[in-house]
N, C-alpha and C. Protein backbone atom coordinates (compact mmCIF):
# COMPACT_ATOMS: atom_id res chain seq x y z
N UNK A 1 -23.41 7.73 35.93
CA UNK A 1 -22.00 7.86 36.15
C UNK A 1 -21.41 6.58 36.72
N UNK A 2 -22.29 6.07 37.51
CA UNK A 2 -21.77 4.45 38.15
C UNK A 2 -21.25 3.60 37.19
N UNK A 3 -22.13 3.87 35.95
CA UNK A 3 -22.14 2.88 34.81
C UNK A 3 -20.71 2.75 34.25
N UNK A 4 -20.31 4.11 34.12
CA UNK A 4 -19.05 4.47 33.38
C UNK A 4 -18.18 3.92 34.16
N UNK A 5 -18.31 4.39 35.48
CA UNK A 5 -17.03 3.58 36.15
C UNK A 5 -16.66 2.16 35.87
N UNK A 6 -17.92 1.24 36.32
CA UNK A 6 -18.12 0.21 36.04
C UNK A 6 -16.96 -0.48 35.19
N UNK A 7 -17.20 0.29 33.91
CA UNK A 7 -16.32 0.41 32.77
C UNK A 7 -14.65 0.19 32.93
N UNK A 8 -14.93 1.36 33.40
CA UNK A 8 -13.21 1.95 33.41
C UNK A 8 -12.38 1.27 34.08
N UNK A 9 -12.74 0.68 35.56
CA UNK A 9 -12.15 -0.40 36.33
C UNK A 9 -11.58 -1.31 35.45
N UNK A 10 -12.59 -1.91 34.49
CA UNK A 10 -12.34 -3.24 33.99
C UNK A 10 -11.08 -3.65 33.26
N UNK A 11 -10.58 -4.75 33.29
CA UNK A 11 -9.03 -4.71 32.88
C UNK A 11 -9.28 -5.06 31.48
N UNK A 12 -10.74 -5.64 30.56
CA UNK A 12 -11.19 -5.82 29.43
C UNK A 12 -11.19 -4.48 28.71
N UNK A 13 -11.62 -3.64 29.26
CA UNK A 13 -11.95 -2.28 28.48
C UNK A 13 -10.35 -1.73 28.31
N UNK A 14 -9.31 -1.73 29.01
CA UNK A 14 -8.01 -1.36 28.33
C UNK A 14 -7.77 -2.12 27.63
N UNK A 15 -7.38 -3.60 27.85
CA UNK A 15 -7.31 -4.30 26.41
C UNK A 15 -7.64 -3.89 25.23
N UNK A 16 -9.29 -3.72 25.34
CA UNK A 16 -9.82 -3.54 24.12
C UNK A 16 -9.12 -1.81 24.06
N UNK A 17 -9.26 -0.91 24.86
CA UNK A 17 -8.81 -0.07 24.37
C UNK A 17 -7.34 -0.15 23.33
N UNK A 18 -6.31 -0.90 24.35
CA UNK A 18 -5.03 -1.01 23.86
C UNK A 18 -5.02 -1.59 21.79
N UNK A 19 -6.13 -2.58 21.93
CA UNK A 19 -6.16 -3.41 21.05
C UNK A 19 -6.43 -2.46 19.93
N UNK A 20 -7.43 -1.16 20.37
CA UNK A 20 -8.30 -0.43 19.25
C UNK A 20 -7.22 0.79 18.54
N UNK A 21 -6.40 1.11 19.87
CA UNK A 21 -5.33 1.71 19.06
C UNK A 21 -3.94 1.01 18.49
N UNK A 22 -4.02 0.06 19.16
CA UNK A 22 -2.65 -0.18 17.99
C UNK A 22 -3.19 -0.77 16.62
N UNK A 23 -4.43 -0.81 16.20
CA UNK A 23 -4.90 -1.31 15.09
C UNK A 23 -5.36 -0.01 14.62
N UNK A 24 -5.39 0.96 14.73
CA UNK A 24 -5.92 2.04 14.17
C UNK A 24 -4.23 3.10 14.25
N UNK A 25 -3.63 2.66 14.69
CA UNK A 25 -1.98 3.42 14.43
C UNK A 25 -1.19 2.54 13.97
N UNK A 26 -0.55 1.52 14.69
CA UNK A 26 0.47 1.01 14.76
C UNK A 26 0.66 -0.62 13.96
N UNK A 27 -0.42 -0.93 13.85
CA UNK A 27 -0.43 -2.45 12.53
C UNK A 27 -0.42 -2.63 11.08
N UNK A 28 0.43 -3.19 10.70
CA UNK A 28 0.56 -3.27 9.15
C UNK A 28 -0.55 -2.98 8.49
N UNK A 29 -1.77 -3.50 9.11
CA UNK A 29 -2.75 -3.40 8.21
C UNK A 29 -3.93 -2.26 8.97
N UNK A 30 -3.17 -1.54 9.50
CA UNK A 30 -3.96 0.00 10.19
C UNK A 30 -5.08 0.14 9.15
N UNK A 31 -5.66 1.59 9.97
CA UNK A 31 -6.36 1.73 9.18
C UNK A 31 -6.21 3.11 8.60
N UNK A 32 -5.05 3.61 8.74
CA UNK A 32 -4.51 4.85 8.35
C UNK A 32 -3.74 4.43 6.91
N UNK A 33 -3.35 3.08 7.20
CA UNK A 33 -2.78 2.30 5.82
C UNK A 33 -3.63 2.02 4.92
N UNK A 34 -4.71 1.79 5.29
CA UNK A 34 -6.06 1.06 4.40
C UNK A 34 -6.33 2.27 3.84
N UNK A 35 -6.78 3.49 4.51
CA UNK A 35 -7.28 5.22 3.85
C UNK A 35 -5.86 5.45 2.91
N UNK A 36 -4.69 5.23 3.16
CA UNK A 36 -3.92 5.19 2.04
C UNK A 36 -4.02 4.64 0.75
N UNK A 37 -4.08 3.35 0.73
CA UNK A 37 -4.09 2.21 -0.23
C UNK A 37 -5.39 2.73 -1.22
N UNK A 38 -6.58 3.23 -0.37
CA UNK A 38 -7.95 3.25 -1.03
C UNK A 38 -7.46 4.47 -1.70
N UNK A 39 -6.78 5.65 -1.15
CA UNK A 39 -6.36 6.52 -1.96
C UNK A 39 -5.94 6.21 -3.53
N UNK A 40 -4.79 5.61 -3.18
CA UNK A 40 -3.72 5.00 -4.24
C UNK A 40 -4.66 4.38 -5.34
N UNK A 41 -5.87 3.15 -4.88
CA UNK A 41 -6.61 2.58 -5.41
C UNK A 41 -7.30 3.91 -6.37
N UNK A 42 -8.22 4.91 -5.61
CA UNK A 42 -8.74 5.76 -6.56
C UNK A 42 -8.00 6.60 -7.77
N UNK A 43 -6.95 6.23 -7.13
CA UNK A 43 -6.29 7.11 -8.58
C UNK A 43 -5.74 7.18 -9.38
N UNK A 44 -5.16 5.27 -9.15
CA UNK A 44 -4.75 4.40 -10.81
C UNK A 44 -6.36 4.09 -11.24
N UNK A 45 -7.71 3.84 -10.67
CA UNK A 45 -8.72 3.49 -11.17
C UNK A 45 -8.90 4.35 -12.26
N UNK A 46 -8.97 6.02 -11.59
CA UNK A 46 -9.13 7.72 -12.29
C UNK A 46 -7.70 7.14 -13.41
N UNK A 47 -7.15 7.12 -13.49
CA UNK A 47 -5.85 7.06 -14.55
C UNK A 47 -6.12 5.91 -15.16
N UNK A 48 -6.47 4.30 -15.24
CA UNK A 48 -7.40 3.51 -15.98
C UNK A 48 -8.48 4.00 -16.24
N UNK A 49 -9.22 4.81 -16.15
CA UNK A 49 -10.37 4.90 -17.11
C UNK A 49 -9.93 6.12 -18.11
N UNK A 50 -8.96 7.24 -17.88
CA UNK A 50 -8.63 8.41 -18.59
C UNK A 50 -7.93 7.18 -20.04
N UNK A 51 -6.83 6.54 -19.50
CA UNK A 51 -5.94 5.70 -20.79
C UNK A 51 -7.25 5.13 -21.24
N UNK A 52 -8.25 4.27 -20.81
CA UNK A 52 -9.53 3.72 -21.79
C UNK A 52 -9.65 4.50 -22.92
N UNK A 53 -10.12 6.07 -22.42
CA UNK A 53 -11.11 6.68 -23.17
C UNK A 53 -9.62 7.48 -24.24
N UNK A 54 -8.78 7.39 -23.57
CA UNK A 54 -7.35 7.55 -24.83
C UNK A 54 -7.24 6.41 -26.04
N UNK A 55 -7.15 5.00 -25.37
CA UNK A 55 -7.16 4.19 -26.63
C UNK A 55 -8.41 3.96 -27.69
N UNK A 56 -9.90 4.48 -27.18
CA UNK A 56 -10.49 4.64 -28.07
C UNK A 56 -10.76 5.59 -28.96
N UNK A 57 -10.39 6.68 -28.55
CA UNK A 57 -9.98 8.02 -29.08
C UNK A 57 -8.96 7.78 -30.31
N UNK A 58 -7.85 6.97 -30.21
CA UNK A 58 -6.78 6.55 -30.99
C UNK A 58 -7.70 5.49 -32.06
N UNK A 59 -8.12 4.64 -31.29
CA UNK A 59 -8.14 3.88 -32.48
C UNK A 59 -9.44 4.03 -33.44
N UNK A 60 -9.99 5.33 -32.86
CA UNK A 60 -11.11 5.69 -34.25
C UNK A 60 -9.94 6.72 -34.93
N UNK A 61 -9.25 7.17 -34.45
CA UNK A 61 -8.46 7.90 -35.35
C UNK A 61 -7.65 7.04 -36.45
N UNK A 62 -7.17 5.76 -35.77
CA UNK A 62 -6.41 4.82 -36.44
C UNK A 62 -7.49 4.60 -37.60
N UNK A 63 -8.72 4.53 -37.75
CA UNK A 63 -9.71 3.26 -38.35
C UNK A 63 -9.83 4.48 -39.38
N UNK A 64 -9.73 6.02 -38.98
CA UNK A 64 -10.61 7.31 -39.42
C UNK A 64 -9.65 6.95 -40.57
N UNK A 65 -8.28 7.68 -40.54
CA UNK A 65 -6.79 7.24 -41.01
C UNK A 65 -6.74 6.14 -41.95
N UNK A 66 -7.35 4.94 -41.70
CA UNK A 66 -6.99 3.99 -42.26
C UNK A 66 -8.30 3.70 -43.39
N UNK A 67 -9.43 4.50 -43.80
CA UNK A 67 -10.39 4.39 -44.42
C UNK A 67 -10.29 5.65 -45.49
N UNK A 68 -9.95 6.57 -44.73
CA UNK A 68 -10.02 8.06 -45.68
C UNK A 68 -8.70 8.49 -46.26
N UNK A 69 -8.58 8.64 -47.35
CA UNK A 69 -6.77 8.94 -48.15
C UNK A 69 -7.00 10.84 -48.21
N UNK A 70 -7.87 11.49 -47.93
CA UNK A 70 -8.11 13.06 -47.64
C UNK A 70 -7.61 13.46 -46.68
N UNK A 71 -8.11 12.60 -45.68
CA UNK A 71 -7.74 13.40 -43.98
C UNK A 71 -6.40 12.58 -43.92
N UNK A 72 -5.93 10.90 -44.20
CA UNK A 72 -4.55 11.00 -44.05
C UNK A 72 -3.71 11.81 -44.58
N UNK A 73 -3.77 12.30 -45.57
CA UNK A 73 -2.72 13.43 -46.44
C UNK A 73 -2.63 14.42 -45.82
N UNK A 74 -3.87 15.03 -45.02
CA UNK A 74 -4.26 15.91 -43.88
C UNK A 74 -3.61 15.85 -42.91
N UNK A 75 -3.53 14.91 -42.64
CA UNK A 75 -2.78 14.49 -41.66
C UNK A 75 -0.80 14.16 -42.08
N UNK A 76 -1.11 13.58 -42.52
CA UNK A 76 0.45 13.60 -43.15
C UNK A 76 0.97 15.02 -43.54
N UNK A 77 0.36 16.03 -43.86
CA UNK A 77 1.06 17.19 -44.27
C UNK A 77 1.04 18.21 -42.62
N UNK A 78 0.36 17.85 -41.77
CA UNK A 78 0.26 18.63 -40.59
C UNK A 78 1.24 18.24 -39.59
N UNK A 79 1.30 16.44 -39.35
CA UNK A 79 2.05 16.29 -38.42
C UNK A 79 3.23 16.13 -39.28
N UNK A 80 3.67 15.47 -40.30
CA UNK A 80 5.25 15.46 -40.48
C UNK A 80 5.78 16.32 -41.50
N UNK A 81 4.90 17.68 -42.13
CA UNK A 81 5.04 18.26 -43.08
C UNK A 81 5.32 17.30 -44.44
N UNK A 82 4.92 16.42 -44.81
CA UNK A 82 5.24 16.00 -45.80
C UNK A 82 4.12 16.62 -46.58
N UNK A 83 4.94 16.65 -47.89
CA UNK A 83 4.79 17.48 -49.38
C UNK A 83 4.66 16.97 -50.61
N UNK A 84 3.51 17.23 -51.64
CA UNK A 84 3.92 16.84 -52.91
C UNK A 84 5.31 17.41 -53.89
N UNK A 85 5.39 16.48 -54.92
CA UNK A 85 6.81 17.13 -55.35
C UNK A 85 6.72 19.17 -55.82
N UNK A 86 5.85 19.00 -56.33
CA UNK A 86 5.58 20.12 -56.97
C UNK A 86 5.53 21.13 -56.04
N UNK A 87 5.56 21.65 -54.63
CA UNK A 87 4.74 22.26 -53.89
C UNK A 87 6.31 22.30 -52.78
N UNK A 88 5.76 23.51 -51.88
CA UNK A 88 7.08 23.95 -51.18
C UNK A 88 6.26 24.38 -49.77
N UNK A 89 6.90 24.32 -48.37
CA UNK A 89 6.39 24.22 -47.38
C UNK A 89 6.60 24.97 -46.13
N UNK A 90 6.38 25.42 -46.11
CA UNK A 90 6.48 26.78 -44.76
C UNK A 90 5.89 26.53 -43.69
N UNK A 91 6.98 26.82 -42.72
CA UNK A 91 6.15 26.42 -41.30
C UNK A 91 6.59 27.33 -40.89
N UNK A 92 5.25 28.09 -39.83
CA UNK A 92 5.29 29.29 -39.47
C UNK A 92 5.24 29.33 -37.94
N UNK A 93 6.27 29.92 -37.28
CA UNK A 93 6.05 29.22 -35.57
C UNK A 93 5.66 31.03 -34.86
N UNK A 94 4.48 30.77 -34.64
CA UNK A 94 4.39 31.86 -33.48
C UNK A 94 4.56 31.87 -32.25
N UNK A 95 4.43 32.82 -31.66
CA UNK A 95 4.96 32.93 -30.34
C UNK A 95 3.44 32.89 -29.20
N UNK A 96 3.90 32.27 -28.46
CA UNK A 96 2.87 32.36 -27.34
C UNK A 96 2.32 33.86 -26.68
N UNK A 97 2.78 34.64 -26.37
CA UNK A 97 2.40 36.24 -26.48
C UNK A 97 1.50 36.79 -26.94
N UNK A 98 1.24 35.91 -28.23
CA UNK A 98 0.69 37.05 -29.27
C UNK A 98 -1.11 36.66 -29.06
């Protein structure tokens, strides 16, 4: 217990105390700011790697698309309904409910 006192007297140990909290509350570069930032950091990193694995996803579709005249027509008749002349086109919208 002597030891502690020792301590506590000392006009170094408030300093450092003073010093330990205003750097852990009150300084630009806290460390309540830093657990922020690292936040922020993890979760454009998580959102850069999701867009990665989007643009490669796209551009085998682009390459898929750009090699095969089956699945583009496939594709051309699904996403923009386009049609041969001869042929007539129905789009059928259901309801979420069902």
């Amino acid at each position: 217990m002597m030891f502690f006192k020792k301590y506590i007297n000392n006009k170094y140990f408030y300093t450092g105390l003073l010093f330990l909290i205003w750097w852990i509350f009150f300084d630009q570069e806290s460390l309540i700011v830093q657990y922020n930032l690292k936040s922020v950091k993890n979760g454009l990193e998580d959102q850069k790697q999701y867009y990665i694995e989007e643009i490669i996803k796209d551009q085998e579709a682009i390459n898929t698309l750009q090699n095969d005249t089956v699945l583009l027509e496939k594709y051309a008749r699904e996403k923009y309904y386009m049609k041969k002349d001869n042929e007539d086109v129905y789009v059928i919208v259901r309801d979420e409910e069902e």
